[in-house]
Protein backbone atom coordinates (compact mmCIF):
# COMPACT_ATOMS: atom_id res chain seq x y z
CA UNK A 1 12.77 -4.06 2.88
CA UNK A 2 12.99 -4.66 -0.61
CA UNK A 3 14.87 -2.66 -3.15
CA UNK A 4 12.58 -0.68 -4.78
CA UNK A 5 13.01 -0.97 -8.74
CA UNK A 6 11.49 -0.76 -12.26
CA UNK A 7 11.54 -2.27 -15.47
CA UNK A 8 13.24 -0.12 -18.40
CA UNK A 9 10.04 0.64 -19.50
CA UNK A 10 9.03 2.06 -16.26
CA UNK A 11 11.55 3.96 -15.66
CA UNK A 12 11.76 5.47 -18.50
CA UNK A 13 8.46 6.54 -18.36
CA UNK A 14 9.00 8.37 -14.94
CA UNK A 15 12.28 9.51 -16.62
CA UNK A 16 10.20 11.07 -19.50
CA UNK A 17 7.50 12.39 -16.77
CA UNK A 18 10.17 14.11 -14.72
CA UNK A 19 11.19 15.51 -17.59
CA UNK A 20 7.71 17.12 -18.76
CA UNK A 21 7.14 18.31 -14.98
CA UNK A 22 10.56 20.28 -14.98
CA UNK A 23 9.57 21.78 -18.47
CA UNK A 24 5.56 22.52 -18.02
CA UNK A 25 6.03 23.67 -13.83
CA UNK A 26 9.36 24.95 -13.43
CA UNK A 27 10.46 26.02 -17.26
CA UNK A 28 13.43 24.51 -16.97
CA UNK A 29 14.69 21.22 -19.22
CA UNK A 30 16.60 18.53 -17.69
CA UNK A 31 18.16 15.81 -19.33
CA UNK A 32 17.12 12.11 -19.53
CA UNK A 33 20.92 11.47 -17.01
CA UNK A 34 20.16 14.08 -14.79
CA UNK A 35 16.06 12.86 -14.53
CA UNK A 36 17.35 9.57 -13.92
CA UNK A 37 19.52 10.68 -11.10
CA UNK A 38 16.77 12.33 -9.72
CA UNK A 39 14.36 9.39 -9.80
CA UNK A 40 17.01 7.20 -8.18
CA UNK A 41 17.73 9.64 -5.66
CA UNK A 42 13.84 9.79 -4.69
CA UNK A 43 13.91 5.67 -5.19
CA UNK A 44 15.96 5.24 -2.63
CA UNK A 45 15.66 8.54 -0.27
CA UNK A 46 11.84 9.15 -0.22
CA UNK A 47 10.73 5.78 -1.65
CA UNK A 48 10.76 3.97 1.65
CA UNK A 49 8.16 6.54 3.03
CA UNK A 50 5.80 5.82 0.31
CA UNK A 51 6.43 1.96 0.58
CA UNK A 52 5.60 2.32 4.25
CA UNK A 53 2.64 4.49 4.00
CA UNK A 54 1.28 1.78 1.55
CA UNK A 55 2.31 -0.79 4.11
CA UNK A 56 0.37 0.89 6.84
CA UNK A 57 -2.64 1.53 5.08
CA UNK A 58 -2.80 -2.31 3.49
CA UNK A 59 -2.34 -3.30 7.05
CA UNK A 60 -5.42 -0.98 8.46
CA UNK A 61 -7.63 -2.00 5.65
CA UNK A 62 -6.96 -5.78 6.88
CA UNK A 63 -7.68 -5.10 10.46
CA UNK A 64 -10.97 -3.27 9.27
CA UNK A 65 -11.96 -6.68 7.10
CA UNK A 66 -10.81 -9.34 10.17
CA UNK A 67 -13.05 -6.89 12.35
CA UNK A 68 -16.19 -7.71 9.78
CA UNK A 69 -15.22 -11.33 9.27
CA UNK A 70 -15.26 -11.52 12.95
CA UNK A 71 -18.90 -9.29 13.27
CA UNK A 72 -20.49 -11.61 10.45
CA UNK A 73 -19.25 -15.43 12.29
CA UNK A 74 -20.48 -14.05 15.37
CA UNK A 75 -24.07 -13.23 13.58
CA UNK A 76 -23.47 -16.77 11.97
CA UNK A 77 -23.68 -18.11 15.87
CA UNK A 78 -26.51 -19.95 16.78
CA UNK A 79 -28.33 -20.03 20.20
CA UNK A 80 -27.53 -22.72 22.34
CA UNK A 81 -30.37 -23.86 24.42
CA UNK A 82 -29.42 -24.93 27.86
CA UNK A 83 -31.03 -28.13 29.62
CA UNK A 84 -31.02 -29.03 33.00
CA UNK A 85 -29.41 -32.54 33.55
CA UNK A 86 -31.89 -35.86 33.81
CA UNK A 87 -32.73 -35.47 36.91
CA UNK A 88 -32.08 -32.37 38.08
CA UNK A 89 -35.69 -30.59 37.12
């Protein structure tokens, strides 16, 4: 798997979201350092979950579109008539 990372800007915008959460739900402050510790330890601890659930449901959502690709080329089929060979009737 891929390392999971973010641009500056990114992660200072989780940084700065961490920060609100801690402040607005749990009335505490935490620093910018300790918010960024935090978001690397869910990065690379809890991150792979989410990447995998994503993986899993990007791979269902492409079985359910082969399954109607495959539904509408069999509706594109067209009815083959069979003959009896010259001779044969």
């Amino acid at each position: 798997m891929k390392k999971i990372s973010f641009s500056k800007e990114e992660k200072a915008a989780i940084v700065a979201r961490i920060q609100h959460y801690f402040s607005d739900e749990l009335d505490q402050t935490i620093g910018a350092l300790p918010a960024e510790f935090l978001l690397d330890f869910f990065t690379t601890e809890i991150g792979p979950h989410f990447y995998n659930q994503g993986l899993r449901d990007a791979h269902a959502a492409l079985m359910t579109k082969m399954e109607d690709f495959g539904e509408a080329i069999y509706l594109l089929e067209k009815e083959a008539i069979s003959h009896s060979p010259p001779g044969k009737r």
